[in-house]
N, C-alpha and C. Protein backbone atom coordinates (compact mmCIF):
# COMPACT_ATOMS: atom_id res chain seq x y z
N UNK A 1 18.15 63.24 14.77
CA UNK A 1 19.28 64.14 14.97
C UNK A 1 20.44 63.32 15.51
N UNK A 2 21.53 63.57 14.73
CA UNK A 2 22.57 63.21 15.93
C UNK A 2 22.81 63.06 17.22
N UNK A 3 23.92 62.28 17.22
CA UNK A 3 24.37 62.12 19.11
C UNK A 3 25.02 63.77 19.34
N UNK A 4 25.87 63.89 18.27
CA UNK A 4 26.32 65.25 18.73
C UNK A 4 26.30 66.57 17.50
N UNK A 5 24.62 67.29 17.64
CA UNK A 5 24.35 68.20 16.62
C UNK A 5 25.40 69.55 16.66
N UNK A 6 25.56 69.84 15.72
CA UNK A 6 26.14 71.06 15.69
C UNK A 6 25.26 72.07 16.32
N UNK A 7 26.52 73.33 16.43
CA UNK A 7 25.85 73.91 17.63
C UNK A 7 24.41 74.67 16.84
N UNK A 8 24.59 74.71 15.31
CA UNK A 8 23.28 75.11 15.07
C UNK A 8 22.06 75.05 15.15
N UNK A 9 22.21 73.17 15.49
CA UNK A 9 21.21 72.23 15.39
C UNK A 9 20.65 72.43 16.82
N UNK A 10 21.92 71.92 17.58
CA UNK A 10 21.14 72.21 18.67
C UNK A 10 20.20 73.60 19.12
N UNK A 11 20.80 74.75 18.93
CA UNK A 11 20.18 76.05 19.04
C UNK A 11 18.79 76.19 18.16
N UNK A 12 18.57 75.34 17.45
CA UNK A 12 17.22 75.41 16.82
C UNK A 12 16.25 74.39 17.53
N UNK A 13 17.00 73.39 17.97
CA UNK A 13 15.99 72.48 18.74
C UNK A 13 15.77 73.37 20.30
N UNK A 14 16.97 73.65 20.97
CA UNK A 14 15.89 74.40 22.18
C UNK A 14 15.63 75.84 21.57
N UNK A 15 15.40 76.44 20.99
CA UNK A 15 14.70 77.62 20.65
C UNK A 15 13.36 77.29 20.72
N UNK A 16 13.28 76.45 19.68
CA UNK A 16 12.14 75.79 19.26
C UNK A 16 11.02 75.81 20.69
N UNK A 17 11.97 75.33 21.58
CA UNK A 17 11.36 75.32 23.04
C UNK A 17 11.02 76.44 23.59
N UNK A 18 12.28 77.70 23.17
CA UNK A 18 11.83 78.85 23.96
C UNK A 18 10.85 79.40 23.16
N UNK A 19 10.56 79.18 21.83
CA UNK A 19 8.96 79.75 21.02
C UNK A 19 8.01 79.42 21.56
N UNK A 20 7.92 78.29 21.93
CA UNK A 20 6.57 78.25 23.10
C UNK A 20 6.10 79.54 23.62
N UNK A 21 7.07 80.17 24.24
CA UNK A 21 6.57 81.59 24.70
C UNK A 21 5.82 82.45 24.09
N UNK A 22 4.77 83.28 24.44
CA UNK A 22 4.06 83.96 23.42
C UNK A 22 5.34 85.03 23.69
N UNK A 23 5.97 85.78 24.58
CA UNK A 23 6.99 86.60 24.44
C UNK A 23 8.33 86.63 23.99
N UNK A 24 8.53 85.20 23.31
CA UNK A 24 9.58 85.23 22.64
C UNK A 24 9.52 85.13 21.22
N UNK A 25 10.39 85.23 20.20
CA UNK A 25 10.66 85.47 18.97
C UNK A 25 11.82 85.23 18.48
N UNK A 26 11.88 84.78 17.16
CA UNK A 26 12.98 84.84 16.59
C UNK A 26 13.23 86.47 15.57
N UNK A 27 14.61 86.21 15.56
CA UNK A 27 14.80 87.72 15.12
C UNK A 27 16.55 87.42 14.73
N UNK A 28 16.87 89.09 14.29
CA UNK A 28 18.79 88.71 13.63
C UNK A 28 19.32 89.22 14.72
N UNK A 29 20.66 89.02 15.02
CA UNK A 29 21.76 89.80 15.49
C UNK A 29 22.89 89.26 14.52
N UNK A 30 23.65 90.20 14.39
CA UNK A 30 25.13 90.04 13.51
C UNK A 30 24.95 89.17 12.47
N UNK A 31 24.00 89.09 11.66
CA UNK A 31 23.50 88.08 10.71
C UNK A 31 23.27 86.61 10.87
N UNK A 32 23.01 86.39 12.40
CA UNK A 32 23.06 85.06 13.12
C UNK A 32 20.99 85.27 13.21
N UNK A 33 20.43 84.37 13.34
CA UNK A 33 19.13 83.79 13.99
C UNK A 33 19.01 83.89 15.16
N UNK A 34 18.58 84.99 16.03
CA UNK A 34 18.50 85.28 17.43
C UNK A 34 17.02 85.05 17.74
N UNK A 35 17.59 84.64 19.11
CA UNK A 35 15.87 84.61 19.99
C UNK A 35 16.13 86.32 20.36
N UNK A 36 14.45 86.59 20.71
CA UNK A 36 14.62 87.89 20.81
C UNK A 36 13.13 87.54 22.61
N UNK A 37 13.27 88.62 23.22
CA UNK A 37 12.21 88.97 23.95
C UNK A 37 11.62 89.87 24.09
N UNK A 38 10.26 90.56 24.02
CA UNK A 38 9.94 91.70 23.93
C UNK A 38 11.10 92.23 23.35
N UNK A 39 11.32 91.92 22.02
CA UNK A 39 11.94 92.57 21.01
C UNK A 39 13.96 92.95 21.32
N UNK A 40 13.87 92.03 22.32
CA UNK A 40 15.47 92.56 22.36
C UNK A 40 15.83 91.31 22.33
N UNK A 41 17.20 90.96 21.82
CA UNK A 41 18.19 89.56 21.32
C UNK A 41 18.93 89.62 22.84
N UNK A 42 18.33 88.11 22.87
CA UNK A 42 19.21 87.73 23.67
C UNK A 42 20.21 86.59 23.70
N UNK A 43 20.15 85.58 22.42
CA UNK A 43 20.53 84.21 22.45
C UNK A 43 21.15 84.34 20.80
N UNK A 44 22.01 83.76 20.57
CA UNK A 44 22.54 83.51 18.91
C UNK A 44 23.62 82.89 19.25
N UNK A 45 24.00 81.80 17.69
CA UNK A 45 25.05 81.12 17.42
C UNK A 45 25.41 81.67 16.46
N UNK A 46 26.65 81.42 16.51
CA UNK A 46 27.66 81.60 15.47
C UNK A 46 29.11 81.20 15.60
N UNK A 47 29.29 80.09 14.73
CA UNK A 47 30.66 80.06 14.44
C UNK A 47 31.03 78.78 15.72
N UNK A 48 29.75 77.78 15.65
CA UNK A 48 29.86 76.72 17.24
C UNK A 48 29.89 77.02 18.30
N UNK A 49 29.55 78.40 18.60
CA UNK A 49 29.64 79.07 19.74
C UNK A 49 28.05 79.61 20.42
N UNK A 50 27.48 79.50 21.19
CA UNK A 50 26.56 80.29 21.83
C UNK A 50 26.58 81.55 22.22
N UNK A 51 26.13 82.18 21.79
CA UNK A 51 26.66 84.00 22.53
C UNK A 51 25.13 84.28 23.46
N UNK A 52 25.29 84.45 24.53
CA UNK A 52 24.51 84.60 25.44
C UNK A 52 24.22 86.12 26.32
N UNK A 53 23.37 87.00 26.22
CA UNK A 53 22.98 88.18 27.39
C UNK A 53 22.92 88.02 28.67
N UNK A 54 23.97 88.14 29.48
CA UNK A 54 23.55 87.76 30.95
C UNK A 54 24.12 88.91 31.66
N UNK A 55 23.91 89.19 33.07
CA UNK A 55 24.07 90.17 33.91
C UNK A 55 26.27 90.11 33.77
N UNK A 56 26.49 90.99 33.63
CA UNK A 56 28.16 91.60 33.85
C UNK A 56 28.88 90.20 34.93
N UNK A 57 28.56 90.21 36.27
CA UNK A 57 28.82 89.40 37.01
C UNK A 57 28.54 87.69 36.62
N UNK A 58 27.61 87.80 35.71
CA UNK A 58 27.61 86.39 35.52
C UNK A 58 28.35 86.25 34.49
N UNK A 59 28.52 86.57 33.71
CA UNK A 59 29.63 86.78 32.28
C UNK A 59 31.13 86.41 33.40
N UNK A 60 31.34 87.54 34.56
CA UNK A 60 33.17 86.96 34.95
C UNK A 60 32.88 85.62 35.34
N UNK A 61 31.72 85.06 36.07
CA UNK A 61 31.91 84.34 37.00
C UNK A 61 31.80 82.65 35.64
N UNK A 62 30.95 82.39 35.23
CA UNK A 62 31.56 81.82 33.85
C UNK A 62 32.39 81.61 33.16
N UNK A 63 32.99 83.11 32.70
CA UNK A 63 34.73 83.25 32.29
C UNK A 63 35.69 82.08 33.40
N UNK A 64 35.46 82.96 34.65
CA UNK A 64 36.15 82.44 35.69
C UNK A 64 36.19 80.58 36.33
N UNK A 65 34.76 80.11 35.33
CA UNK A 65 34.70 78.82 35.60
C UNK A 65 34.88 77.88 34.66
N UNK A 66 35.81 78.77 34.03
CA UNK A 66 36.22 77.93 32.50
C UNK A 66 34.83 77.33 31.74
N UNK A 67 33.96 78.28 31.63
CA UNK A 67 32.74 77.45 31.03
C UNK A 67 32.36 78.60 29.79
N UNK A 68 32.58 79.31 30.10
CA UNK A 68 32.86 80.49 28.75
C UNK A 68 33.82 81.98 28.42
N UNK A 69 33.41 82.40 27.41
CA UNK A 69 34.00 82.93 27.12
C UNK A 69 33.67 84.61 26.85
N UNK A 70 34.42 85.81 27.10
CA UNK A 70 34.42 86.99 27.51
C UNK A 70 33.93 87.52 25.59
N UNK A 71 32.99 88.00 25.52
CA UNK A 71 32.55 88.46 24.15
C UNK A 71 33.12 89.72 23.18
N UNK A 72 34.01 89.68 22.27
CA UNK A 72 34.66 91.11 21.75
C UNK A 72 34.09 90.85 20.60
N UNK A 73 33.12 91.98 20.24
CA UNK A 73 32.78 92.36 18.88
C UNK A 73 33.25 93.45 18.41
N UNK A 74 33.89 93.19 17.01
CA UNK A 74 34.58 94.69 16.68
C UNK A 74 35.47 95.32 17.59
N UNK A 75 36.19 94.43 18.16
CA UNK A 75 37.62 94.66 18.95
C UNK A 75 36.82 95.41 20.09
N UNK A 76 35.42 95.46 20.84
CA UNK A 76 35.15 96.09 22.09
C UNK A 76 34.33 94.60 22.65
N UNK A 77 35.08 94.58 24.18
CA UNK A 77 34.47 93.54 24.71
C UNK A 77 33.08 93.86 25.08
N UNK A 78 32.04 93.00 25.02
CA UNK A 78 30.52 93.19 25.54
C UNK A 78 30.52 92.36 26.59
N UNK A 79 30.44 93.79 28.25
CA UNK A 79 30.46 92.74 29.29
C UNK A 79 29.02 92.43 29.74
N UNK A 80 28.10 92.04 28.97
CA UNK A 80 27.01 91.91 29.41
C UNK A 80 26.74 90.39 28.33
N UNK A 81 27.70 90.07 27.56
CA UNK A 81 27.48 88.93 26.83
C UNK A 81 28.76 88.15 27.07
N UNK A 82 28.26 86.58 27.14
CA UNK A 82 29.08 85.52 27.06
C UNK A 82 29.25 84.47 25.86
N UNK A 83 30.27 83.93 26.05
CA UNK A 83 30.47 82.93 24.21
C UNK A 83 30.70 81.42 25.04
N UNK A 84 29.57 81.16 24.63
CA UNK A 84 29.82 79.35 25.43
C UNK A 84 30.04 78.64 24.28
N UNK A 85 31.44 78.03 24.06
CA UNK A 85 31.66 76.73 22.78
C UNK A 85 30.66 75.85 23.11
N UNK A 86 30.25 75.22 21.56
CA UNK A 86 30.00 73.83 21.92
C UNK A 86 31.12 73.17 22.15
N UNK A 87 30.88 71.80 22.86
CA UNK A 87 31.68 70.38 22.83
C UNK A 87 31.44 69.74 22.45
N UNK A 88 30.19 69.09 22.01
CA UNK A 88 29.90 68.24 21.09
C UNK A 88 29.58 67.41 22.00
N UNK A 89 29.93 67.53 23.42
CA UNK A 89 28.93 66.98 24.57
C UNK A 89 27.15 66.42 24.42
N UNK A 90 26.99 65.33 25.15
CA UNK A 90 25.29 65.51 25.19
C UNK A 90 25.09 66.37 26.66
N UNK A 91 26.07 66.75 27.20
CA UNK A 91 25.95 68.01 28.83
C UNK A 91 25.61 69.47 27.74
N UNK A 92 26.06 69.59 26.46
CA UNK A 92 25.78 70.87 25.78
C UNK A 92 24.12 71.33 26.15
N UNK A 93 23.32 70.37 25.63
CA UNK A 93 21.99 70.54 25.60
C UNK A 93 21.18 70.82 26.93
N UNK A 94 21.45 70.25 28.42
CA UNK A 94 21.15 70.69 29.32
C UNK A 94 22.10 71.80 29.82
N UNK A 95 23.27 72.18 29.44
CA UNK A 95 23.78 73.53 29.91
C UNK A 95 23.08 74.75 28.83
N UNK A 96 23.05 74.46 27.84
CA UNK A 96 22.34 75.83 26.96
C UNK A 96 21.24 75.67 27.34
N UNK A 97 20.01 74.75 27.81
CA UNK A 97 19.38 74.67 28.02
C UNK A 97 19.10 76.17 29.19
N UNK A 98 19.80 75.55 30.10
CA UNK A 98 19.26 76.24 31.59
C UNK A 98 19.79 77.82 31.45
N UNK A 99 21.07 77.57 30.12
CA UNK A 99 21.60 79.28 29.90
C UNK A 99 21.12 79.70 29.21
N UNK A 100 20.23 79.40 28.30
CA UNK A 100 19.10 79.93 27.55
C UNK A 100 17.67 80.80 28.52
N UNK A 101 17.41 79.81 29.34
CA UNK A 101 16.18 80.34 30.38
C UNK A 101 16.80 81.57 30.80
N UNK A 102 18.23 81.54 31.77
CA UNK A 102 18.64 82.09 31.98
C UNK A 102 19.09 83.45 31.74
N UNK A 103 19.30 83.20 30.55
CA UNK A 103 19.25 84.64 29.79
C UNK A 103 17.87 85.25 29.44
N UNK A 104 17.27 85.02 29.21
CA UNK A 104 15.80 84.75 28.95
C UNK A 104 14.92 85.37 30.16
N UNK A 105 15.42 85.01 31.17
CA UNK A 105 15.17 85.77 32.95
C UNK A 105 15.83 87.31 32.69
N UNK A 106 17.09 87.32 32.36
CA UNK A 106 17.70 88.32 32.58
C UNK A 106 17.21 89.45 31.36
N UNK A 107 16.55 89.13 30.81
CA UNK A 107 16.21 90.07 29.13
C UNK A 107 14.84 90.54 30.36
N UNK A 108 13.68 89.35 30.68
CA UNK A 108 12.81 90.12 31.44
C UNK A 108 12.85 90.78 31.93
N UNK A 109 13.67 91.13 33.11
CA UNK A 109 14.00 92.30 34.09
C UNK A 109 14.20 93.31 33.20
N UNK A 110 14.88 93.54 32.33
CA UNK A 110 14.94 94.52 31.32
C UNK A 110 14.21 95.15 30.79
N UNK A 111 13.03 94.25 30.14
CA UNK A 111 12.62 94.63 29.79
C UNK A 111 10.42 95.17 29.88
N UNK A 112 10.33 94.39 30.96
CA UNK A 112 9.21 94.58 31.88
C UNK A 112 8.98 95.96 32.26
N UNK A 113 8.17 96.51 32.27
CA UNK A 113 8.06 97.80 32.83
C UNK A 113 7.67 97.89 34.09
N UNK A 114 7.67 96.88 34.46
CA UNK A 114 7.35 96.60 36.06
C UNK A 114 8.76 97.22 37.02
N UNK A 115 9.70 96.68 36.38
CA UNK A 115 10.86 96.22 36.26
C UNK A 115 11.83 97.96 36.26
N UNK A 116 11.38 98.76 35.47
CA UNK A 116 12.18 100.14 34.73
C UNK A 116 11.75 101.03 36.05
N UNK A 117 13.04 102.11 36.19
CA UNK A 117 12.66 102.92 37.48
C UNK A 117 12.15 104.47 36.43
N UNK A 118 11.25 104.95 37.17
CA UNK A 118 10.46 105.97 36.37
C UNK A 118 10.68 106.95 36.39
C-alpha cells in the first residue's frame, strides 16, 4: 500500500481490524461501505472524507478543534455525526484509528440492552 492511501484504502485496512469483532459488520449507508454494530452504521467514507457517529458534544468539540467537520445530509445537519477529511497524512491512520473505536464505543451504549432504560 502506499505512503499515503486514499481515504478508501485506508478505511478498508482498519475496518478490516474492526471485523475482528464478532459484533461488527460491514453493511451500506448512503451507498458508501459502512461498518455497522449490532446492526446500526456507524463508520463510512465517502468522497475522502470519514463520516463518523459520535455523541452531539463530541461532534462540536472536534468541529471546534479544527479536526472535523459538522455533517449536512440533504441540507439537515446530523448532530450526532462528524466528517473527518483525509490529509494524506501517515497521523490519518492512528487518528481514524482511535475515531473508529471510538465511535464503535459510542454505537455500544446504544445499542446494548444493558445500556436502554425500560
Amino acid at each position: 500500500m502506499p505512503d499515503s492511501p486514499t481515504a478508501q484504502e485506508l478505511f478498508d485496512e482498519l475496518a478490516a481490524e474492526q471485523l475482528a469483532r464478532p459484533d461488527i459488520s460491514r453493511g451500506k449507508m448512503l451507498q458508501s461501505d459502512s461498518l455497522r454494530l449490532n446492526g446500526k452504521s456507524f463508520a463510512f467514507v465517502s468522497k475522502e472524507r470519514l463520516f463518523l457517529k459520535v455523541p452531539a458534544a463530541r461532534v462540536n468539540e472536534l468541529v471546534g478543534l479544527g479536526e472535523g467537520e459538522n455533517c449536512e445530509l440533504g441540507g439537515r445537519r446530523m448532530r450526532e455525526w462528524v466528517v473527518v477529511p483525509a490529509t494524506g497524512s501517515p497521523e490519518d491512520r492512528t487518528r481514524w484509528r482511535a475515531l473508529l473505536a471510538e465511535s464503535a464505543a459510542f454505537i455500544a451504549t446504544l445499542t446494548d440492552p444493558a445500556h436502554k432504560p425500560h
